[in-house]
PDB file of N, CA and C in Angstrom:
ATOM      1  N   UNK A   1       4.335  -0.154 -13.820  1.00  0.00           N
ATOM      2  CA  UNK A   1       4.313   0.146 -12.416  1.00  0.00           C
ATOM      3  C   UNK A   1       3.205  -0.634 -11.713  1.00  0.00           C
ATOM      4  N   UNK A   2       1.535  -0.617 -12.362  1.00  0.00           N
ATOM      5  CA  UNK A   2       1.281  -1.713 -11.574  1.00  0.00           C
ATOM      6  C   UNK A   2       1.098  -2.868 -11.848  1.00  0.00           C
ATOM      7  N   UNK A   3       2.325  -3.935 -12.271  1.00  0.00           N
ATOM      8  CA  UNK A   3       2.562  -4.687 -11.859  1.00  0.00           C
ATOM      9  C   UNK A   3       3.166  -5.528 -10.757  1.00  0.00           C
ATOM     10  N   UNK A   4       3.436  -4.209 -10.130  1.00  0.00           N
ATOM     11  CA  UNK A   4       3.964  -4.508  -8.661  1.00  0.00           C
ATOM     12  C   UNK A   4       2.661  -4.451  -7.215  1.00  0.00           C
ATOM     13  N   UNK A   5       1.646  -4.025  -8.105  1.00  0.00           N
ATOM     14  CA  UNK A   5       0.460  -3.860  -6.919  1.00  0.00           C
ATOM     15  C   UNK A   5      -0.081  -5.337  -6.470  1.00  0.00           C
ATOM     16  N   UNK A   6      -0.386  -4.859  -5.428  1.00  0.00           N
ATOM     17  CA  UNK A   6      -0.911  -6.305  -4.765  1.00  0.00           C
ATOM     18  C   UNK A   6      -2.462  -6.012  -4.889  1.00  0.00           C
ATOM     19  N   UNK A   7      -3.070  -6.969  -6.166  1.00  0.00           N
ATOM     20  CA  UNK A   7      -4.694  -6.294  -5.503  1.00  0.00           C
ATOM     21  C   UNK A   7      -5.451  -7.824  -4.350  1.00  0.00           C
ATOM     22  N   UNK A   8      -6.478  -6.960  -3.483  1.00  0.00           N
ATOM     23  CA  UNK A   8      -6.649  -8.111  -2.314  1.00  0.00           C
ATOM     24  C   UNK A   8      -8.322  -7.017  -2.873  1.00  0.00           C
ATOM     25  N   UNK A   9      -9.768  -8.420  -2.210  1.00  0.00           N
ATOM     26  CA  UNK A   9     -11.157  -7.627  -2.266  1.00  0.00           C
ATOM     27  C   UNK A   9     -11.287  -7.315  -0.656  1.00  0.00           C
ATOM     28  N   UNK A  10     -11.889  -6.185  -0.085  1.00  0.00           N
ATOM     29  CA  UNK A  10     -12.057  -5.725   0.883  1.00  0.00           C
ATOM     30  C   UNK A  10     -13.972  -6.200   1.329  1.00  0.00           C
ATOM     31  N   UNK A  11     -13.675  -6.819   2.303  1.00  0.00           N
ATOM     32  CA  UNK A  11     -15.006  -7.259   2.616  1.00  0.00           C
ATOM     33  C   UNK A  11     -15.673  -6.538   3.797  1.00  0.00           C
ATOM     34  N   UNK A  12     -15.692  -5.325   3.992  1.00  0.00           N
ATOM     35  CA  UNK A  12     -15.890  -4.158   4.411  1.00  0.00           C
ATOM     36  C   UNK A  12     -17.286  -3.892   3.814  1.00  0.00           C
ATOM     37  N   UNK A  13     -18.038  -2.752   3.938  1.00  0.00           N
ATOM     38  CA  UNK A  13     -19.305  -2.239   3.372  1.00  0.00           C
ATOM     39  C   UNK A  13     -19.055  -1.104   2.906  1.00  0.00           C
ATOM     40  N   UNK A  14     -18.008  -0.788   2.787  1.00  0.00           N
ATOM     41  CA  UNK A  14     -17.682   0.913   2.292  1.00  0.00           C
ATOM     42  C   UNK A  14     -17.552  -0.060   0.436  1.00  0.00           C
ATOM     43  N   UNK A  15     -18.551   1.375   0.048  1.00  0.00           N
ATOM     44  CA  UNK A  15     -18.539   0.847  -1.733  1.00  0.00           C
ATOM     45  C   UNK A  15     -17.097   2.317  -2.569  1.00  0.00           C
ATOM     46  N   UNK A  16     -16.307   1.415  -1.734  1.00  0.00           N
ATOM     47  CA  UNK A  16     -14.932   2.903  -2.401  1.00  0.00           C
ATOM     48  C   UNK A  16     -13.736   1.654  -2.529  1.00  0.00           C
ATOM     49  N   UNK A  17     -12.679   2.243  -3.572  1.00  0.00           N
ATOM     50  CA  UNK A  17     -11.487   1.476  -3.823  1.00  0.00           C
ATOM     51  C   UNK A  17     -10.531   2.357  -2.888  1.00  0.00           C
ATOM     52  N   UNK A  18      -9.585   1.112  -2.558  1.00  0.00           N
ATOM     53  CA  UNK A  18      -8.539   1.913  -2.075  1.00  0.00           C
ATOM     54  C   UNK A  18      -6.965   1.591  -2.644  1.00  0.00           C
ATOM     55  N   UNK A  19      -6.236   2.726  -2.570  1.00  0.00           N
ATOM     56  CA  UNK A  19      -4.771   2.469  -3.269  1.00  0.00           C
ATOM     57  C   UNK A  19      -3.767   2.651  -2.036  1.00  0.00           C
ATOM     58  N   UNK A  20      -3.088   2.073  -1.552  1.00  0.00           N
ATOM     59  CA  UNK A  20      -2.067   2.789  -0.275  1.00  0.00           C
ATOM     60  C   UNK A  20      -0.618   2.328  -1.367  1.00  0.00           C
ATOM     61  N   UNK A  21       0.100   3.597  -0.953  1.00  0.00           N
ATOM     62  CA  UNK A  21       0.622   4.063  -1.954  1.00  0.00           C
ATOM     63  C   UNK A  21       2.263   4.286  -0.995  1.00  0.00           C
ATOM     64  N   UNK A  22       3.251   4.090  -1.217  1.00  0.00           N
ATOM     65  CA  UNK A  22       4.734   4.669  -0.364  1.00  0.00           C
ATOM     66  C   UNK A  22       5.601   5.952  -1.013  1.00  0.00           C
ATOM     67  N   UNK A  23       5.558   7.013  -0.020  1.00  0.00           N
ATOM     68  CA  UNK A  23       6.177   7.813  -0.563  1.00  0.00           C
ATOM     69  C   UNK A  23       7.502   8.190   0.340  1.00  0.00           C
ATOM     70  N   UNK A  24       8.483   8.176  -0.408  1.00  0.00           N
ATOM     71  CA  UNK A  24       9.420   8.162   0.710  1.00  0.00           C
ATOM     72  C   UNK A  24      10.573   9.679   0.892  1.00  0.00           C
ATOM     73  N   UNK A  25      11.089   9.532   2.067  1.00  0.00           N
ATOM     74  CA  UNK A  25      11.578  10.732   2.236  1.00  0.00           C
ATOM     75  C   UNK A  25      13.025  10.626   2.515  1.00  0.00           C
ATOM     76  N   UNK A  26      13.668  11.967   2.387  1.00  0.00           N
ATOM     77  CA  UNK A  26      15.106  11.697   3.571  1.00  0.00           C
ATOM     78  C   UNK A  26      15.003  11.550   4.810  1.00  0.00           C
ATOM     79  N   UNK A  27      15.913  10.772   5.495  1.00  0.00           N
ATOM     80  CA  UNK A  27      15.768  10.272   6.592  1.00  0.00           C
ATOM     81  C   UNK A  27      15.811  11.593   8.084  1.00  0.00           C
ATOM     82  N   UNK A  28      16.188  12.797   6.972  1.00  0.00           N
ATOM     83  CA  UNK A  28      15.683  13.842   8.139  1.00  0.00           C
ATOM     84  C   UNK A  28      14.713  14.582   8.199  1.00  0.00           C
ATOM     85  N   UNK A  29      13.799  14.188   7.380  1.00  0.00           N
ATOM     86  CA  UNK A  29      12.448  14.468   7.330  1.00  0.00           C
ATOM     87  C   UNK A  29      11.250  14.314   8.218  1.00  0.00           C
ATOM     88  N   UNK A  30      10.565  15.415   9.277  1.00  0.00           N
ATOM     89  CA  UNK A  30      10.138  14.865  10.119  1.00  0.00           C
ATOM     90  C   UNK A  30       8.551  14.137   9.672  1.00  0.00           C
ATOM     91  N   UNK A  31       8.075  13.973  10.616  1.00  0.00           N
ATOM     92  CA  UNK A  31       6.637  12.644  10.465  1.00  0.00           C
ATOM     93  C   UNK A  31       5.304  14.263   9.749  1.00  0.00           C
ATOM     94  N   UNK A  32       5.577  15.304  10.864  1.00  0.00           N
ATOM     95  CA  UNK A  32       4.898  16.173  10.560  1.00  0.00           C
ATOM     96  C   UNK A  32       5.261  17.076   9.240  1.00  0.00           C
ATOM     97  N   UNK A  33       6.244  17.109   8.411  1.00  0.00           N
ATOM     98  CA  UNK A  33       6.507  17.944   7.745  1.00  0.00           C
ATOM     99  C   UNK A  33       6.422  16.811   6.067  1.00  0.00           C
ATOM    100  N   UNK A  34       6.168  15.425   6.978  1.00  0.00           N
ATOM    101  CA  UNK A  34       6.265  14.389   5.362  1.00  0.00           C
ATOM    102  C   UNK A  34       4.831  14.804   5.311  1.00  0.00           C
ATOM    103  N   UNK A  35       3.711  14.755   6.305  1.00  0.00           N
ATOM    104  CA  UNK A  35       2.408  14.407   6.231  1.00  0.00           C
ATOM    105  C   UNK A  35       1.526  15.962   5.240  1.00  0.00           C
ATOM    106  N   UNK A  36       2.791  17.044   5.869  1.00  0.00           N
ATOM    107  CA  UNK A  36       2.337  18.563   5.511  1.00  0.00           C
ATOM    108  C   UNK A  36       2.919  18.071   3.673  1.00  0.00           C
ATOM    109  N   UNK A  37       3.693  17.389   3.532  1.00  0.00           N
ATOM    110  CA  UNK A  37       3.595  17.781   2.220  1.00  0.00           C
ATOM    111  C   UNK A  37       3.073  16.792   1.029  1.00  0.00           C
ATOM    112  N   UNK A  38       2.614  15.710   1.857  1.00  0.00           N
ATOM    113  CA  UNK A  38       1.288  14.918   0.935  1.00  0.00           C
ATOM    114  C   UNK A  38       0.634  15.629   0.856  1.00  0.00           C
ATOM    115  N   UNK A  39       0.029  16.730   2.274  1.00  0.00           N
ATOM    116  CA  UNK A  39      -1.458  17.342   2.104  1.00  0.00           C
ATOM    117  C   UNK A  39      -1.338  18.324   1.038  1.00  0.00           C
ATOM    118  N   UNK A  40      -0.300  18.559   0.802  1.00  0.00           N
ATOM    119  CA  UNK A  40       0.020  19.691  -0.478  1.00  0.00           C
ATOM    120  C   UNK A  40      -0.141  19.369  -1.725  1.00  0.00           C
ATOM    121  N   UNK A  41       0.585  18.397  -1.821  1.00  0.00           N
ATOM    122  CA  UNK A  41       0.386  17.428  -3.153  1.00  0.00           C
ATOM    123  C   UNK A  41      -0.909  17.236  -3.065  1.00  0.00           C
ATOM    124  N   UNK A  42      -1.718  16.255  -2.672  1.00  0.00           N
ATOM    125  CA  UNK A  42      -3.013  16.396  -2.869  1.00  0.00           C
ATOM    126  C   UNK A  42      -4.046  17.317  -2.961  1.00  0.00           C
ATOM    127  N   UNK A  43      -3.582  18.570  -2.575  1.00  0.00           N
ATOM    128  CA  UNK A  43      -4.334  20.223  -2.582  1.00  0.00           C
ATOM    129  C   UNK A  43      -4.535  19.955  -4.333  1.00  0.00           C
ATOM    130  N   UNK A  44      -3.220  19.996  -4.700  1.00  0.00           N
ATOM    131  CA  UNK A  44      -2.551  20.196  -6.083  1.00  0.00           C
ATOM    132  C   UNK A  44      -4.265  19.375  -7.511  1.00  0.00           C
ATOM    133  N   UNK A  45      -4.507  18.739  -6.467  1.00  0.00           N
ATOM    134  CA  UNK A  45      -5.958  17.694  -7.411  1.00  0.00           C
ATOM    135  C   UNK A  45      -7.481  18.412  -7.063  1.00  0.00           C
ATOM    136  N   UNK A  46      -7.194  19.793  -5.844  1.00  0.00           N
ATOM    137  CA  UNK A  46      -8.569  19.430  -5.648  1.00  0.00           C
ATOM    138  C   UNK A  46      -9.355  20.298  -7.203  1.00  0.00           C
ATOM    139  N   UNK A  47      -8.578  21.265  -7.952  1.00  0.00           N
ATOM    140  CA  UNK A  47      -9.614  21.877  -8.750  1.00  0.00           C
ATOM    141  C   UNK A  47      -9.191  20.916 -10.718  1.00  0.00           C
ATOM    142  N   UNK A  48      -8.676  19.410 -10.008  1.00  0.00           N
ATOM    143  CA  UNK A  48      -8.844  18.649 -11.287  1.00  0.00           C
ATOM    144  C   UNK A  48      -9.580  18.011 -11.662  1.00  0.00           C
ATOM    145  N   UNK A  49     -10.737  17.991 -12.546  1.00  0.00           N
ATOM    146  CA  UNK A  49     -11.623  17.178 -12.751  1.00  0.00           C
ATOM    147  C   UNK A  49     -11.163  15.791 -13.212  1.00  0.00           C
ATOM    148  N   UNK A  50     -10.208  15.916 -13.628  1.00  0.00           N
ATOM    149  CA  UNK A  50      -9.640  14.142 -13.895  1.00  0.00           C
ATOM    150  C   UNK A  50      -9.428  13.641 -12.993  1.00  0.00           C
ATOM    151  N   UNK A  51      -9.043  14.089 -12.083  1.00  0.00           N
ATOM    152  CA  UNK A  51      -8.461  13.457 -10.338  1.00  0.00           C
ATOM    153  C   UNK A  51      -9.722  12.845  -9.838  1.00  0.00           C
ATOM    154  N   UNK A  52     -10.049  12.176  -9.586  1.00  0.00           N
ATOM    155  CA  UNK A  52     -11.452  11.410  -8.442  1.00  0.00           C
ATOM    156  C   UNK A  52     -11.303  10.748  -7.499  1.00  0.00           C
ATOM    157  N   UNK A  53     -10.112  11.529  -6.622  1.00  0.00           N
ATOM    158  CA  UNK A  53      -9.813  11.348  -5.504  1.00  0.00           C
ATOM    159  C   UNK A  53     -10.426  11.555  -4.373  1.00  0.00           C
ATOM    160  N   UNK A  54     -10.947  10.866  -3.697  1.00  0.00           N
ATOM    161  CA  UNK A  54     -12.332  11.531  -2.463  1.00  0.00           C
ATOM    162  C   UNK A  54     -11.610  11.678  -0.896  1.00  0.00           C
ATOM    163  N   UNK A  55     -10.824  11.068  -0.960  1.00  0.00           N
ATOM    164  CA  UNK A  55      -9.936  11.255   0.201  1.00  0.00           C
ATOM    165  C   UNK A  55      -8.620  10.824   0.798  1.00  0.00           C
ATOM    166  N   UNK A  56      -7.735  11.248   1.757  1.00  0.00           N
ATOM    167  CA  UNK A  56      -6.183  10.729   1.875  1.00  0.00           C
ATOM    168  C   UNK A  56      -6.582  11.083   3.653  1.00  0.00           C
ATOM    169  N   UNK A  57      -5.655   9.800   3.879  1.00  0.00           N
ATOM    170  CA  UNK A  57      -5.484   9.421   5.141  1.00  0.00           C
ATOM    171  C   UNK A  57      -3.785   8.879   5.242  1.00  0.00           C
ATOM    172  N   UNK A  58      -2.879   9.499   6.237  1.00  0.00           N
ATOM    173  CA  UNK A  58      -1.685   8.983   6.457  1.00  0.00           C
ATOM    174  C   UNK A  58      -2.270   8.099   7.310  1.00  0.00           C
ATOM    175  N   UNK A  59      -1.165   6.595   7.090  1.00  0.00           N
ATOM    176  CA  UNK A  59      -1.353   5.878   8.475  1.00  0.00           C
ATOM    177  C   UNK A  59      -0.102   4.916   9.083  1.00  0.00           C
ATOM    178  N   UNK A  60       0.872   4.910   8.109  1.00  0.00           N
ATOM    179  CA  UNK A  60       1.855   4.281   8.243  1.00  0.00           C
ATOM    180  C   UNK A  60       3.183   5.420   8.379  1.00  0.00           C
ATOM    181  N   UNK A  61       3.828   5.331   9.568  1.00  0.00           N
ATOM    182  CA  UNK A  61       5.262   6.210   9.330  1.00  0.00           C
ATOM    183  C   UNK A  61       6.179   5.107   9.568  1.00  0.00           C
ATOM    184  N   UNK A  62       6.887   4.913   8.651  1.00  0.00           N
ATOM    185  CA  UNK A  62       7.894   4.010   8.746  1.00  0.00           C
ATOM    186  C   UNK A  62       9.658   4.778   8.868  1.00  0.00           C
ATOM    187  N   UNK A  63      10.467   4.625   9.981  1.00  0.00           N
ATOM    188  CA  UNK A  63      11.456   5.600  10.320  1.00  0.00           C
ATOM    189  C   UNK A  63      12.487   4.500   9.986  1.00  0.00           C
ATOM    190  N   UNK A  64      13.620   5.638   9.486  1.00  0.00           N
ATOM    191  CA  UNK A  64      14.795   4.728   8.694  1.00  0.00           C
ATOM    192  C   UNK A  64      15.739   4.440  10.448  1.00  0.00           C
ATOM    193  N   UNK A  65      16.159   4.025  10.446  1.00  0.00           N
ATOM    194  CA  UNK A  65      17.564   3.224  11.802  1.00  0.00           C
ATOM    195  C   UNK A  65      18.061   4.345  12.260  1.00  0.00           C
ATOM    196  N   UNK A  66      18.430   5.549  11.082  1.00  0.00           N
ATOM    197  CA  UNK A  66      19.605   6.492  11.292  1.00  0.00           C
ATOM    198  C   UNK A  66      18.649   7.651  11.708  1.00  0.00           C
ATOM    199  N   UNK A  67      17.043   7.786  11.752  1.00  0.00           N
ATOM    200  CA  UNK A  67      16.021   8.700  12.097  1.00  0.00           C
ATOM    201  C   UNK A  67      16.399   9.460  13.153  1.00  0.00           C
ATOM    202  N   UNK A  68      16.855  10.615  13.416  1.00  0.00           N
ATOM    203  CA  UNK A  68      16.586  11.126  15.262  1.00  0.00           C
ATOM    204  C   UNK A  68      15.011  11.378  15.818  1.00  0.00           C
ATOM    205  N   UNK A  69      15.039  10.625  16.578  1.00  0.00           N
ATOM    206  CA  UNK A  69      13.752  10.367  17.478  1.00  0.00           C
ATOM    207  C   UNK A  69      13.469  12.035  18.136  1.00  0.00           C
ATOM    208  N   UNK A  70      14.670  12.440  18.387  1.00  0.00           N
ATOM    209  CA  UNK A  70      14.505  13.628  19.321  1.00  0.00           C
ATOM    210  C   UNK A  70      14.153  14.560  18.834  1.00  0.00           C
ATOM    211  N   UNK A  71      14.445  14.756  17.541  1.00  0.00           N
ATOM    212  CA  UNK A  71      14.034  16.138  16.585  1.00  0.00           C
ATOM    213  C   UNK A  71      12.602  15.792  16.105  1.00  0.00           C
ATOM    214  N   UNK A  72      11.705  14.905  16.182  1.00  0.00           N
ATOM    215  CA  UNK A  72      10.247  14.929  16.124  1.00  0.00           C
ATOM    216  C   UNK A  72       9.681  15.419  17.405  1.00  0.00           C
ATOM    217  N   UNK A  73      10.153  15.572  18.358  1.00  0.00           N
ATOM    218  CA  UNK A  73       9.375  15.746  19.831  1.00  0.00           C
ATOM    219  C   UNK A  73       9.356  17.914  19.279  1.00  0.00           C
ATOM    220  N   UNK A  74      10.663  18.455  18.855  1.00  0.00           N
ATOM    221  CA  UNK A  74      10.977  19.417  18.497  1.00  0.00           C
ATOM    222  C   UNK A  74       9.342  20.263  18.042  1.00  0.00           C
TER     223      UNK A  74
END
């Protein structure tokens, strides 16, 4: 699997790695209810000591053609 990663060096001053990662949904899935259930999944790490995850940020919503626009305003 990562052989498909793209690694690039970040010339930034933050001393942290970053992974951006695609998780994808059905196309009737709204923006707020994909984002509610990363934050879940990631709940799922906070009492793992193997996990050394320090933080998650959504920043990309990418909407399929067939998306209804109108049921996010909902």
């Amino acid at each position: 699997m990562s052989d498909n990663v793209y690694d690039l060096t970040s010339t930034s001053n933050e001393d942290v790695n970053k992974l951006t990662v695609d998780f994808t949904f059905m196309s009737k899935i709204k923006k707020v209810d994909a984002i509610a259930q990363i934050d879940k999944l990631v709940s799922l790490a906070d009492d793992n000591d193997d996990i050394k995850l320090i933080d998650h940020s959504p920043t990309f919503w990418e909407k399929s053609q067939w998306y209804d626009a109108d049921e996010e305003a909902e």
